[in-house]
Protein backbone atom coordinates (compact mmCIF):
# COMPACT_ATOMS: atom_id res chain seq x y z
CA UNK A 1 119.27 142.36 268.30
CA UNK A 2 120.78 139.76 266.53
CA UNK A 3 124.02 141.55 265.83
CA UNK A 4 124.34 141.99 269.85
CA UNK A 5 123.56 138.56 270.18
CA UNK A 6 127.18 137.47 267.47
CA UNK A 7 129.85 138.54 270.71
CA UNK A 8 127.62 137.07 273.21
CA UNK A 9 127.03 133.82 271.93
CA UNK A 10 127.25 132.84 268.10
CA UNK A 11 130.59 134.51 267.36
CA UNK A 12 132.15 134.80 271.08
CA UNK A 13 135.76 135.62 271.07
CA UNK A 14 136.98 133.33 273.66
CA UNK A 15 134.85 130.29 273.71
CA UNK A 16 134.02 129.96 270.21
CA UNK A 17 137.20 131.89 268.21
CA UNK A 18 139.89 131.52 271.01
CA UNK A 19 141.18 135.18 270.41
CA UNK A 20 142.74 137.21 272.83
CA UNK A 21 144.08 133.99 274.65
CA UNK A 22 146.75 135.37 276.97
CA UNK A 23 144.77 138.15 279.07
CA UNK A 24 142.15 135.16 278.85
CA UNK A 25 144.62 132.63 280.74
CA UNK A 26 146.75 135.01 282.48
CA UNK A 27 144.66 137.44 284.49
CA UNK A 28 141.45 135.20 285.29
CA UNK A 29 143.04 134.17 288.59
CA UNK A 30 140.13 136.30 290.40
CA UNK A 31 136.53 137.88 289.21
CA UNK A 32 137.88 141.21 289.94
CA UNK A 33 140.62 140.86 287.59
CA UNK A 34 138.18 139.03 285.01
CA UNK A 35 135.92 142.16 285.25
CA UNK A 36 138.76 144.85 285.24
CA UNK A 37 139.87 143.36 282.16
CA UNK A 38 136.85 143.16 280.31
CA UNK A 39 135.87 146.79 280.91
CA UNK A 40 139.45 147.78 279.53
CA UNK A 41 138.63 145.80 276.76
CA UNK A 42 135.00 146.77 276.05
CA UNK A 43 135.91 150.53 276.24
CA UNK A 44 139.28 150.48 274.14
CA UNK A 45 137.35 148.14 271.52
CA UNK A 46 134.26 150.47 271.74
CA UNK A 47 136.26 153.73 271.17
CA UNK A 48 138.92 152.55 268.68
CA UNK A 49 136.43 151.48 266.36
CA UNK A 50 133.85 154.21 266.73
CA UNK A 51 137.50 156.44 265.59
CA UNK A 52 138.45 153.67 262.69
CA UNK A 53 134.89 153.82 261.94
CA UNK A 54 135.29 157.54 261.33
CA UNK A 55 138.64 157.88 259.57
CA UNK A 56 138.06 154.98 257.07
CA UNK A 57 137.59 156.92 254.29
CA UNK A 58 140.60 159.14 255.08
CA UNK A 59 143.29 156.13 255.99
CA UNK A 60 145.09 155.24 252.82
CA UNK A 61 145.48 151.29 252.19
CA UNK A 62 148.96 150.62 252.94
CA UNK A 63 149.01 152.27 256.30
CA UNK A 64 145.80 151.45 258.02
CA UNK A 65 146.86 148.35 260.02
CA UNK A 66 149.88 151.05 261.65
CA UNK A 67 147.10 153.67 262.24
CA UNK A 68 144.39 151.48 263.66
CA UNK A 69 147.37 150.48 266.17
CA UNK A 70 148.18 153.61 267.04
CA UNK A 71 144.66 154.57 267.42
CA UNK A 72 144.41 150.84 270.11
CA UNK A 73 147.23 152.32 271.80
CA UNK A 74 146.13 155.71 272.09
CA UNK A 75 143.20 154.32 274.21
CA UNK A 76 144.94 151.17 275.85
CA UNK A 77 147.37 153.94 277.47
CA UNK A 78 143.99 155.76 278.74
CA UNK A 79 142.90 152.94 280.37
CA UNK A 80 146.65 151.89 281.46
CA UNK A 81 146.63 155.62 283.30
CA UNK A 82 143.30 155.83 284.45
CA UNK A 83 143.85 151.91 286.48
CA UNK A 84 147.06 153.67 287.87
CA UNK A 85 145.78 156.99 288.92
CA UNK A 86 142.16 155.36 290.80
CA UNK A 87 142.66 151.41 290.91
CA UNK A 88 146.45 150.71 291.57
CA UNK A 89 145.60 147.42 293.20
CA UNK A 90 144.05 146.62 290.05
CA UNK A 91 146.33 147.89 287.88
CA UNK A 92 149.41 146.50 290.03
CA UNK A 93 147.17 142.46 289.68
CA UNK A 94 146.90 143.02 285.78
CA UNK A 95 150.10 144.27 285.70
CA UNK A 96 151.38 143.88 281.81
CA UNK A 97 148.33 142.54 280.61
CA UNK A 98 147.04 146.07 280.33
CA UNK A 99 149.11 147.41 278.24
CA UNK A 100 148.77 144.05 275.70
CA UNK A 101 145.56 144.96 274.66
CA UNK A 102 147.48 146.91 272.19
CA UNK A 103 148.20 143.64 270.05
CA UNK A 104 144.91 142.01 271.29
CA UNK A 105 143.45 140.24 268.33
CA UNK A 106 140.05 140.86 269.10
CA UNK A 107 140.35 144.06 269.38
CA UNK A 108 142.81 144.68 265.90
CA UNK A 109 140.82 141.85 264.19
CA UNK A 110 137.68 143.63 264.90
CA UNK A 111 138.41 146.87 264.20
CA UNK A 112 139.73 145.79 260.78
CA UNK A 113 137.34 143.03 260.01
CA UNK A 114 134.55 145.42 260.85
CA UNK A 115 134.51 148.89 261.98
CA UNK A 116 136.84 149.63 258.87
CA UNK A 117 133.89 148.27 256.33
CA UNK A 118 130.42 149.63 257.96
CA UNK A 119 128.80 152.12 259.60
CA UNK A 120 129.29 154.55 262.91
CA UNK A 121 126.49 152.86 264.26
CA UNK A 122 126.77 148.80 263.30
CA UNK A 123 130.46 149.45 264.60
CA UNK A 124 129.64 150.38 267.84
CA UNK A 125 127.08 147.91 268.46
CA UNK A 126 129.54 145.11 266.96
CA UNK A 127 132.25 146.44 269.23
CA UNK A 128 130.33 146.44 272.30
CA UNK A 129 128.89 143.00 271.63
CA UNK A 130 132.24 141.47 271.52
CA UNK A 131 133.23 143.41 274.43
CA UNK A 132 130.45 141.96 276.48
CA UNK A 133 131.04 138.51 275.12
CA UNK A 134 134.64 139.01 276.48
CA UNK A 135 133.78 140.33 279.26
CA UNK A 136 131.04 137.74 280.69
CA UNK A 137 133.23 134.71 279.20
CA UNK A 138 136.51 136.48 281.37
CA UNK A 139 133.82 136.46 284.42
CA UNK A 140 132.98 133.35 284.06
CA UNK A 141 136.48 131.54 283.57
CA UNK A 142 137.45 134.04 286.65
CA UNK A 143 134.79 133.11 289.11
CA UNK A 144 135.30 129.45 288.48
CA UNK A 145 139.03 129.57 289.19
CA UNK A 146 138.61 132.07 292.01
CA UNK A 147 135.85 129.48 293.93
CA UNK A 148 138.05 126.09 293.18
CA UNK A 149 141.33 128.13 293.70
CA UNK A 150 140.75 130.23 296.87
CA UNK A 151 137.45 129.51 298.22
CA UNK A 152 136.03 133.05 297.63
CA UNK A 153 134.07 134.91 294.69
CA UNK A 154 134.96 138.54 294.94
CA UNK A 155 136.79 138.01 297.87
CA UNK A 156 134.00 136.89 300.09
CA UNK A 157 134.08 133.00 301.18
CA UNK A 158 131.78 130.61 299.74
CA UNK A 159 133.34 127.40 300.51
CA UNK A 160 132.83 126.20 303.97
CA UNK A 161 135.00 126.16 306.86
CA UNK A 162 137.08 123.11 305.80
CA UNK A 163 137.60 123.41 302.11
CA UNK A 164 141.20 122.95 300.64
CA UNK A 165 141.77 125.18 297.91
CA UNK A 166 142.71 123.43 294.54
CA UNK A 167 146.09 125.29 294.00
CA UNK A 168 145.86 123.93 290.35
CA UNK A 169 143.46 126.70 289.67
CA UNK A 170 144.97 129.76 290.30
CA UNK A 171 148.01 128.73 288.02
CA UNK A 172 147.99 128.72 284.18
CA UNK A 173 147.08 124.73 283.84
CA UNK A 174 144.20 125.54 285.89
CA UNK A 175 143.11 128.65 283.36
CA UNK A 176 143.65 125.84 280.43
CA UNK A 177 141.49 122.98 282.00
CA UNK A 178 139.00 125.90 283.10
CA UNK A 179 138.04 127.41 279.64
CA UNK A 180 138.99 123.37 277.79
CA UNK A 181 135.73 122.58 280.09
CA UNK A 182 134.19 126.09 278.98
CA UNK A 183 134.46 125.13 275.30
CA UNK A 184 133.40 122.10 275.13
CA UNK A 185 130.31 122.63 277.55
CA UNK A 186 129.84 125.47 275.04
CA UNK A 187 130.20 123.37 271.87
CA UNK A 188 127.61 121.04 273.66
CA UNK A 189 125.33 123.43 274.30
CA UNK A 190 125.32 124.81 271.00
CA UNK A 191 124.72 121.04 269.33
CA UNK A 192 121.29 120.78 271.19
């Protein structure tokens, strides 16, 4: 339990190591997005290092960094298709950001830091935690710009009639001040 608990709260990966910053500020405009993102990231993080997990033994030193990307890849352009083929509205309002989760630090980080050095089973539960902490901290950040920003939470209204949107919100200095707030209320939280 505690090792699901490190990517949800103790080690997460945006509000606690900043990784994987620019998906983070870039596509958290809307909770759809920050969802759509997440799952990309939770399955190409949970499948490349179940396979780095598996080949560890086999991957000689000097090339493992250029086979653990190819492996990312391999998956990122799975989920890259897969958005095109059945969510193109999706995949047209994450646009580039999809196929960046080839260079995503959390997901190269972990799969070196961790899947290359332990088990099958601690890697999977590892890569799933962090997936879920990235996942719930892109919901978050999402939903709060989405509400400020347009009024709605998965496109539904929740603001009444006469609510001005805060245009701040929806652009990048609004995904800054958003998760600057998220950190430090997280930071505070983790003091008490």
């Amino acid at each position: 339990m505690n090792k699901i608990i490190k990517g949800l709260w103790a080690e997460h990966p945006i509000f606690r190591q900043l990784l994987g910053m620019c998906p983070t500020l870039a596509v958290t405009t809307t909770a759809v997005n920050g969802i759509s993102m997440g799952c990309a990231v939770i399955f190409v993080l949970t499948f490349s290092s179940l396979v780095v997990s598996l080949i560890k033994k086999i991957v000689p030193n000097q090339v493992r960094i250029a086979v653990y990307t190819v492996i990312i890849a391999t998956f990122v352009t799975v989920v890259d298709i897969v958005f095109k083929a059945y969510f193109p509205a999706i995949s047209k309002s994450l646009g580039p950001y999809i196929p960046l989760i080839v260079v995503n630090c959390i997901i190269l980080g972990r799969c070196e830091a961790f899947a290359s050095k332990h088990d099958v089973k601690s890697s999977l539960i590892d890569a799933l935690s962090m997936g879920l902490g990235f996942t719930w901290g892109l919901l978050v950040l999402s939903s709060i710009r989405e509400v400020l920003g347009f009024g709605t939470i998965f496109g539904l209204t929740v603001m009444p009639k006469g609510y001005d949107p805060l245009v701040v919100m929806i652009l990048p200095a609004g995904a800054f001040i958003t998760l600057g707030f998220l950190v430090a209320i997280m930071a505070k939280l983790e003091k008490r």
